[in-house]
PDB file of N, CA and C in Angstrom:
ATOM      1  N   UNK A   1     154.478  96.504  30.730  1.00  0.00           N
ATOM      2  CA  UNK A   1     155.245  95.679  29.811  1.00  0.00           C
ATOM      3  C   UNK A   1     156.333  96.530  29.157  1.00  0.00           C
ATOM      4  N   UNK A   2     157.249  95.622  28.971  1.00  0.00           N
ATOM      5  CA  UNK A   2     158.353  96.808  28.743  1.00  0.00           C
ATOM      6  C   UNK A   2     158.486  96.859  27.052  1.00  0.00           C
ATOM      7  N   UNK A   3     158.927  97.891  26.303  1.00  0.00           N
ATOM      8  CA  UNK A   3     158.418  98.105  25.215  1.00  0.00           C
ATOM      9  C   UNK A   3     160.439  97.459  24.430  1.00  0.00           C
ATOM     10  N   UNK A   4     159.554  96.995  22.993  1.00  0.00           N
ATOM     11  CA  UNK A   4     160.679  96.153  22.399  1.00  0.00           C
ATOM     12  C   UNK A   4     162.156  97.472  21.875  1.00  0.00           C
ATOM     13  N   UNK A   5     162.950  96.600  21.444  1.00  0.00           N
ATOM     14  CA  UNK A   5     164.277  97.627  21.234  1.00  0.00           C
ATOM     15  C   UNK A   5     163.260  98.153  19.810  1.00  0.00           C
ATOM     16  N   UNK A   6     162.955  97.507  19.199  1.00  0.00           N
ATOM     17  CA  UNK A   6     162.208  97.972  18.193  1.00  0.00           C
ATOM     18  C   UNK A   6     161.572  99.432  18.556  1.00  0.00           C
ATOM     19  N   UNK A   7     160.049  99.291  19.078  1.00  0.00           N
ATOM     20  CA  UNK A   7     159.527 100.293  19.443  1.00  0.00           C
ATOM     21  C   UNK A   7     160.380 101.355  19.736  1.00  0.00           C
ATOM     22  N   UNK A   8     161.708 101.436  20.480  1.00  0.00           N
ATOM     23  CA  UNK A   8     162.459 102.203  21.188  1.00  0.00           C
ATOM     24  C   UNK A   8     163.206 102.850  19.893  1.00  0.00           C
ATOM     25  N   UNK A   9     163.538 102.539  19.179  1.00  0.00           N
ATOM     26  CA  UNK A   9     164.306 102.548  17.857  1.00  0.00           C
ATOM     27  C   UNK A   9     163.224 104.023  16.985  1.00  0.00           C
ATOM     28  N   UNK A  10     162.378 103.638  17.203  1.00  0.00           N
ATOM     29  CA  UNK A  10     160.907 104.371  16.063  1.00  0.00           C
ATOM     30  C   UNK A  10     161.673 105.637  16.773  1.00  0.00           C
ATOM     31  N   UNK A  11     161.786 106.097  17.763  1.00  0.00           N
ATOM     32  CA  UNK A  11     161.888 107.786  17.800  1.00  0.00           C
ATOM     33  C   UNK A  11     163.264 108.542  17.202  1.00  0.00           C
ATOM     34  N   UNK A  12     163.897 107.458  17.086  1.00  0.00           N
ATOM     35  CA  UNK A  12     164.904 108.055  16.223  1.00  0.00           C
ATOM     36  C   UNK A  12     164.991 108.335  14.653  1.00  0.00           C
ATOM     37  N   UNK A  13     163.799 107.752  13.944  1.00  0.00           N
ATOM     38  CA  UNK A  13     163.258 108.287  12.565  1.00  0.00           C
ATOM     39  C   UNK A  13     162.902 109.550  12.937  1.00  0.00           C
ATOM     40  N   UNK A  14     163.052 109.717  11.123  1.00  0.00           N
ATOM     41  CA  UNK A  14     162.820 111.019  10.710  1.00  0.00           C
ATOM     42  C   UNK A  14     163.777 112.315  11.531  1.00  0.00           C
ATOM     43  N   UNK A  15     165.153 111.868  12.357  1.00  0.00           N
ATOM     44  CA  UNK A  15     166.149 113.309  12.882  1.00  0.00           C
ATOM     45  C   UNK A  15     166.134 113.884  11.561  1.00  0.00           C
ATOM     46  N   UNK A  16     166.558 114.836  11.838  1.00  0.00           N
ATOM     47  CA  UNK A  16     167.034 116.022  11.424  1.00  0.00           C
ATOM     48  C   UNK A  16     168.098 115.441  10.512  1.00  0.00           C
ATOM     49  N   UNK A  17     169.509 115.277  10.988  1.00  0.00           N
ATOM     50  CA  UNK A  17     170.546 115.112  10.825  1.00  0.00           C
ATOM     51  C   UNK A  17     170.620 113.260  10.446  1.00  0.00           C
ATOM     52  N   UNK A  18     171.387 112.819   9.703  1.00  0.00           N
ATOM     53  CA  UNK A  18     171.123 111.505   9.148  1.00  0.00           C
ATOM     54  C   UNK A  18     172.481 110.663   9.979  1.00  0.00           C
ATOM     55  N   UNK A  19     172.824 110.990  11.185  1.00  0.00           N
ATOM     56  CA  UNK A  19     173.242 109.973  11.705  1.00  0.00           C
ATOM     57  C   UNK A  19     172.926 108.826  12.100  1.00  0.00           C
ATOM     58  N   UNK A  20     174.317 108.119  12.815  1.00  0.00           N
ATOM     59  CA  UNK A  20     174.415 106.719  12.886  1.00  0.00           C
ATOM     60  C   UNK A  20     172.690 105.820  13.516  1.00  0.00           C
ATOM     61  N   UNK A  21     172.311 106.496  14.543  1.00  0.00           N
ATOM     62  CA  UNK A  21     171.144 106.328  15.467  1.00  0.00           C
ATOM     63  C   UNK A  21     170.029 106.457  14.274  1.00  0.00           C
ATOM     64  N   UNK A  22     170.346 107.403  13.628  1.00  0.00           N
ATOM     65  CA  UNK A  22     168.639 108.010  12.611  1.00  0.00           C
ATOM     66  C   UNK A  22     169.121 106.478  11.613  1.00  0.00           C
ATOM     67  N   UNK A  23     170.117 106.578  10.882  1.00  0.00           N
ATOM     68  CA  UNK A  23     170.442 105.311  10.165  1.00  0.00           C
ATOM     69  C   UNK A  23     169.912 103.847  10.058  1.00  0.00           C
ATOM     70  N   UNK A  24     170.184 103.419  11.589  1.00  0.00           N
ATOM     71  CA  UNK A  24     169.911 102.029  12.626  1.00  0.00           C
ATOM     72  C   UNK A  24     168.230 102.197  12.507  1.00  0.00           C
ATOM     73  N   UNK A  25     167.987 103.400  12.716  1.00  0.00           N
ATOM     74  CA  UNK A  25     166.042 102.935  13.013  1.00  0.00           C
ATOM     75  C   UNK A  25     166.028 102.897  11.570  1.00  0.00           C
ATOM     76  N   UNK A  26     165.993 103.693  10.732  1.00  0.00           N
ATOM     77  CA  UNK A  26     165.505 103.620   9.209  1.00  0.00           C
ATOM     78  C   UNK A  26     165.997 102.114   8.458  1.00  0.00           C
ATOM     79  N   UNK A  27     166.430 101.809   9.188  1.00  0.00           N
ATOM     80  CA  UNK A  27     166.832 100.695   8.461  1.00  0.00           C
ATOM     81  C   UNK A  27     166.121  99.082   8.933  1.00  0.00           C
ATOM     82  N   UNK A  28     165.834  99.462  10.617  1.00  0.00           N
ATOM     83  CA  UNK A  28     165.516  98.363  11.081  1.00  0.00           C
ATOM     84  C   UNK A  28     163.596  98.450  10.462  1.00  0.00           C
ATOM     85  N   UNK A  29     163.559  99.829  10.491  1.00  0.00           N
ATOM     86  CA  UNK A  29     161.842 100.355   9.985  1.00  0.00           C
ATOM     87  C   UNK A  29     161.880  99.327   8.809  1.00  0.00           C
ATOM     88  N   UNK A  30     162.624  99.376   7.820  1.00  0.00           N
ATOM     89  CA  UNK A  30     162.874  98.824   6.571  1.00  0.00           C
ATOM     90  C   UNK A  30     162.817  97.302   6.381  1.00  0.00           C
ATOM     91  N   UNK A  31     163.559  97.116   7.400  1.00  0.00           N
ATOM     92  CA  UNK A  31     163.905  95.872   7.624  1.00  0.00           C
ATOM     93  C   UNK A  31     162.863  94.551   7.918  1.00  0.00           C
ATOM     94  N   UNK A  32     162.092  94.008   6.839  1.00  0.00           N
ATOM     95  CA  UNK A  32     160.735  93.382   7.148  1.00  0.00           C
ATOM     96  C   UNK A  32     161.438  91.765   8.138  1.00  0.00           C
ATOM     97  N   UNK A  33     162.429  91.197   8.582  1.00  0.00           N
ATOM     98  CA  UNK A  33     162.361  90.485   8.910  1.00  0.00           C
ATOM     99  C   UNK A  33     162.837  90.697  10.652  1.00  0.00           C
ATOM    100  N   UNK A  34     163.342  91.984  10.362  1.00  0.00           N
ATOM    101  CA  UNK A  34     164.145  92.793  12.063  1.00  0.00           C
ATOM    102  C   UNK A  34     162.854  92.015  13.305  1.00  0.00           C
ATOM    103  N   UNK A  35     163.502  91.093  14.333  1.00  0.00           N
ATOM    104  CA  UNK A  35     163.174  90.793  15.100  1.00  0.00           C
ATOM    105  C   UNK A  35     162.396  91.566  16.116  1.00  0.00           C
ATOM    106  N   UNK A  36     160.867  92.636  15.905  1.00  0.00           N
ATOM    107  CA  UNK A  36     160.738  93.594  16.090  1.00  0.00           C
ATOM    108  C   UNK A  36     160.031  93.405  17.501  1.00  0.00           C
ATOM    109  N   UNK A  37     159.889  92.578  17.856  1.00  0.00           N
ATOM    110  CA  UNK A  37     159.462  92.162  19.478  1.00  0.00           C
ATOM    111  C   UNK A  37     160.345  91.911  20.536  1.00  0.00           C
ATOM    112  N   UNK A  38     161.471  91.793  19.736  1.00  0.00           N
ATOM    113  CA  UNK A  38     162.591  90.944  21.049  1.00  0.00           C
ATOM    114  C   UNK A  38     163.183  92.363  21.728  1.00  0.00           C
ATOM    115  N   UNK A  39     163.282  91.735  22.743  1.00  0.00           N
ATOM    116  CA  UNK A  39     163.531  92.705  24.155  1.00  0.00           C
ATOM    117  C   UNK A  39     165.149  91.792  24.812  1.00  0.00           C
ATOM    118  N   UNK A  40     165.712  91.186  23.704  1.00  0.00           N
ATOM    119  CA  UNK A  40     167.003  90.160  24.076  1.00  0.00           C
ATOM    120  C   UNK A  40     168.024  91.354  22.797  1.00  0.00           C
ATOM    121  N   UNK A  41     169.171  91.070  24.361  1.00  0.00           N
ATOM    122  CA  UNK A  41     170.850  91.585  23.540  1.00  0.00           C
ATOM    123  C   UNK A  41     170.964  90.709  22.427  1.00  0.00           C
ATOM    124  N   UNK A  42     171.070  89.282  22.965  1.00  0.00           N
ATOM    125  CA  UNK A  42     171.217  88.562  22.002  1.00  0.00           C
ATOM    126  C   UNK A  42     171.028  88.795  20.853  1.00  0.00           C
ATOM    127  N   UNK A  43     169.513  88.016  20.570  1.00  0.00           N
ATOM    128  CA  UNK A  43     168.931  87.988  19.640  1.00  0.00           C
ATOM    129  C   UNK A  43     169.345  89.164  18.376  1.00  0.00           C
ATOM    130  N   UNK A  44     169.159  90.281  18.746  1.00  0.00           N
ATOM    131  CA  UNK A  44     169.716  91.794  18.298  1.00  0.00           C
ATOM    132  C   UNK A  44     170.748  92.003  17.965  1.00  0.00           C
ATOM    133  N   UNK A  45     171.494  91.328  18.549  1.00  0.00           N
ATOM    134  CA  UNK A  45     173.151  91.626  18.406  1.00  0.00           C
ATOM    135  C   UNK A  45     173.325  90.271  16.913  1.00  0.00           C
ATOM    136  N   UNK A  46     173.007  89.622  16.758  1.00  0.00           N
ATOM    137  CA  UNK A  46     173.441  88.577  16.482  1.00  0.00           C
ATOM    138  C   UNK A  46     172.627  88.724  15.107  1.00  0.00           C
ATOM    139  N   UNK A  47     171.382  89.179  15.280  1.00  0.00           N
ATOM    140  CA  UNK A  47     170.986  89.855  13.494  1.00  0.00           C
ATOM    141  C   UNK A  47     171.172  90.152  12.946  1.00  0.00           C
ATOM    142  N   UNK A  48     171.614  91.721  13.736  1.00  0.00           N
ATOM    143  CA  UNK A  48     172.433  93.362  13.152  1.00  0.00           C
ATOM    144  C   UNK A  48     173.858  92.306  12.581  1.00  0.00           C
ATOM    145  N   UNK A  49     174.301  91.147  13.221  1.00  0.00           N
ATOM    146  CA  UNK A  49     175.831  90.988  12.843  1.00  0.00           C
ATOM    147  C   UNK A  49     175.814  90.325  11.787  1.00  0.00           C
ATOM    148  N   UNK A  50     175.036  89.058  11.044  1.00  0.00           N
ATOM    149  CA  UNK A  50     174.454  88.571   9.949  1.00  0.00           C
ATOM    150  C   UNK A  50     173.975  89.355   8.772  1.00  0.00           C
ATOM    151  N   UNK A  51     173.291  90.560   9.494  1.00  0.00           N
ATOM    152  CA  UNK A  51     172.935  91.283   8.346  1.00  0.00           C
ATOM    153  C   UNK A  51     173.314  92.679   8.476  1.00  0.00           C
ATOM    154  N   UNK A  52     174.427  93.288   8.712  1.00  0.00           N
ATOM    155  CA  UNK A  52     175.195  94.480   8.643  1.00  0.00           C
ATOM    156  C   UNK A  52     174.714  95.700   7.867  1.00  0.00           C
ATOM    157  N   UNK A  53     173.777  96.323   8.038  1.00  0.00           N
ATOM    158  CA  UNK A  53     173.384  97.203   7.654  1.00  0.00           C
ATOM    159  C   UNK A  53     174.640  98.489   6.633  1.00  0.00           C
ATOM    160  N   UNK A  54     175.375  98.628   7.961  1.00  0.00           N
ATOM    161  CA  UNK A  54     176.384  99.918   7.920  1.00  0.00           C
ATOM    162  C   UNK A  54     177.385  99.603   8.775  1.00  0.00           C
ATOM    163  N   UNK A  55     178.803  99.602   8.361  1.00  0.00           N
ATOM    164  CA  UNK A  55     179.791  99.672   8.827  1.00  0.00           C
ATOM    165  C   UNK A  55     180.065  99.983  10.768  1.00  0.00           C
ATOM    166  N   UNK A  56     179.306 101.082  10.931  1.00  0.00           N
ATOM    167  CA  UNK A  56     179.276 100.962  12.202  1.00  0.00           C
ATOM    168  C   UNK A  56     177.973 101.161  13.250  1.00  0.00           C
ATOM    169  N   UNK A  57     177.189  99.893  12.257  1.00  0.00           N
ATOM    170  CA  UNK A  57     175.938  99.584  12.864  1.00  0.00           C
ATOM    171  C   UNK A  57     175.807  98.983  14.436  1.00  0.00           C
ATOM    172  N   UNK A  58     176.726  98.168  14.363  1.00  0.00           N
ATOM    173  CA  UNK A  58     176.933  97.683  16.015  1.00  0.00           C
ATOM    174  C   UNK A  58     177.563  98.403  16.909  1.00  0.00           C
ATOM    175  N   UNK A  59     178.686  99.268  16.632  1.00  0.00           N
ATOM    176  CA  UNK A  59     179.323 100.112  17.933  1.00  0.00           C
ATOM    177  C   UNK A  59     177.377 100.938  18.187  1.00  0.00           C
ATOM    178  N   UNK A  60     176.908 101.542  17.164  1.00  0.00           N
ATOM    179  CA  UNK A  60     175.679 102.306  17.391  1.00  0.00           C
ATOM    180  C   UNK A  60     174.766 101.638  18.316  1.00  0.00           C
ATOM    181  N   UNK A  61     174.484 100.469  17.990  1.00  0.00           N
ATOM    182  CA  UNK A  61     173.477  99.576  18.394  1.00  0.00           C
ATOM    183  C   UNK A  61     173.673  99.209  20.176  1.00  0.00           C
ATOM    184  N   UNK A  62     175.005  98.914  20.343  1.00  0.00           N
ATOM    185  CA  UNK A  62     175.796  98.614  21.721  1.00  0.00           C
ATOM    186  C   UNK A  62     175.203  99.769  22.287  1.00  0.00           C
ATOM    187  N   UNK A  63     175.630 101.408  22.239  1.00  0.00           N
ATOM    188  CA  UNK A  63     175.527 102.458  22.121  1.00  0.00           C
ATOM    189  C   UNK A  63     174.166 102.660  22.927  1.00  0.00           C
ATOM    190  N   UNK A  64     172.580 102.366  21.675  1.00  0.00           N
ATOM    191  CA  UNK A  64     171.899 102.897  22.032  1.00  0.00           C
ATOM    192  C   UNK A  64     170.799 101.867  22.410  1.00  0.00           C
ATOM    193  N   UNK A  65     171.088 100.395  22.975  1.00  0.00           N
ATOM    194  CA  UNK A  65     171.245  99.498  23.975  1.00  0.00           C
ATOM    195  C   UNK A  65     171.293  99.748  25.156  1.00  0.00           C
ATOM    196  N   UNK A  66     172.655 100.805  25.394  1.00  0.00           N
ATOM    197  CA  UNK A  66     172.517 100.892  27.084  1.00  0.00           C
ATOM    198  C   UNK A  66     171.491 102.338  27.181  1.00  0.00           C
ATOM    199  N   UNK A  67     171.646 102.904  26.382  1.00  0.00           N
ATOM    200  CA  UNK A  67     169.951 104.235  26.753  1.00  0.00           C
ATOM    201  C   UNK A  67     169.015 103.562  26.737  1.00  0.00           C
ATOM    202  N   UNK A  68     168.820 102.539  25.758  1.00  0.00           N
ATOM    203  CA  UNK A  68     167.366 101.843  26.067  1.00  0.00           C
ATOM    204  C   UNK A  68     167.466 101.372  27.129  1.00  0.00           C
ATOM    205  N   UNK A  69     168.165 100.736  28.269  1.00  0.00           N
ATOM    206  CA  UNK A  69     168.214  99.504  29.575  1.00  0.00           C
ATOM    207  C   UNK A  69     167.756 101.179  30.327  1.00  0.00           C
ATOM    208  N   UNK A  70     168.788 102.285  30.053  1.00  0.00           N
ATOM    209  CA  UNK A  70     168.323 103.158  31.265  1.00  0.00           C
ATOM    210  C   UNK A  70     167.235 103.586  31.297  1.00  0.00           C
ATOM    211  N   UNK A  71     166.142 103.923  30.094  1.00  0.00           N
ATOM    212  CA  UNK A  71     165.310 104.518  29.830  1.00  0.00           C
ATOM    213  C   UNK A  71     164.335 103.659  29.974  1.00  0.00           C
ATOM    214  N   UNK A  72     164.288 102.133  30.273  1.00  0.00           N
ATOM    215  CA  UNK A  72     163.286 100.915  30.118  1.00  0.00           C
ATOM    216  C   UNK A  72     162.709 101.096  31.846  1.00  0.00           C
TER     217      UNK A  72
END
C-alpha cells in the first residue's frame, strides 16, 4: 500500500535547518484538519491553496510531490 503524502512529509520534521520542506511538514504535523490519508494531487493542492500556510508553500509542495511519485 502506498504510503500517504502525509506519512511522506513526517521525515522532513525536525531538519536541521528550518527550510521550506522542514516548514510544509511542521505545519501539516500541526495542521489537525490536513487531509492526512490522501494519496490525491488534488485534494492537496487545493487545501495547501485555501489554507496557505507560507508564501511559498505550494512551489514547495509541487516540489516535493514529484520526490514523493519517484520515491512511491
Amino acid at each position: 500500500m502506498k504510503k500517504s503524502f502525509y506519512q511522506y512529509m513526517l521525515r522532513h520534521r525536525g531538519n536541521r535547518n528550518l527550510d521550506n520542506e522542514r516548514k510544509l511538514a511542521e505545519w501539516m504535523f500541526n495542521e489537525h484538519d490536513f487531509p492526512i490519508h490522501s494519496t490525491d494531487y488534488d485534494e492537496i493542492s487545493q487545501y495547501l491553496e485555501w489554507n496557505i500556510p507560507f508564501t511559498e508553500a505550494l512551489a514547495t509542495f509541487d516540489h516535493l510531490w514529484d520526490k514523493y511519485l519517484e520515491e512511491s
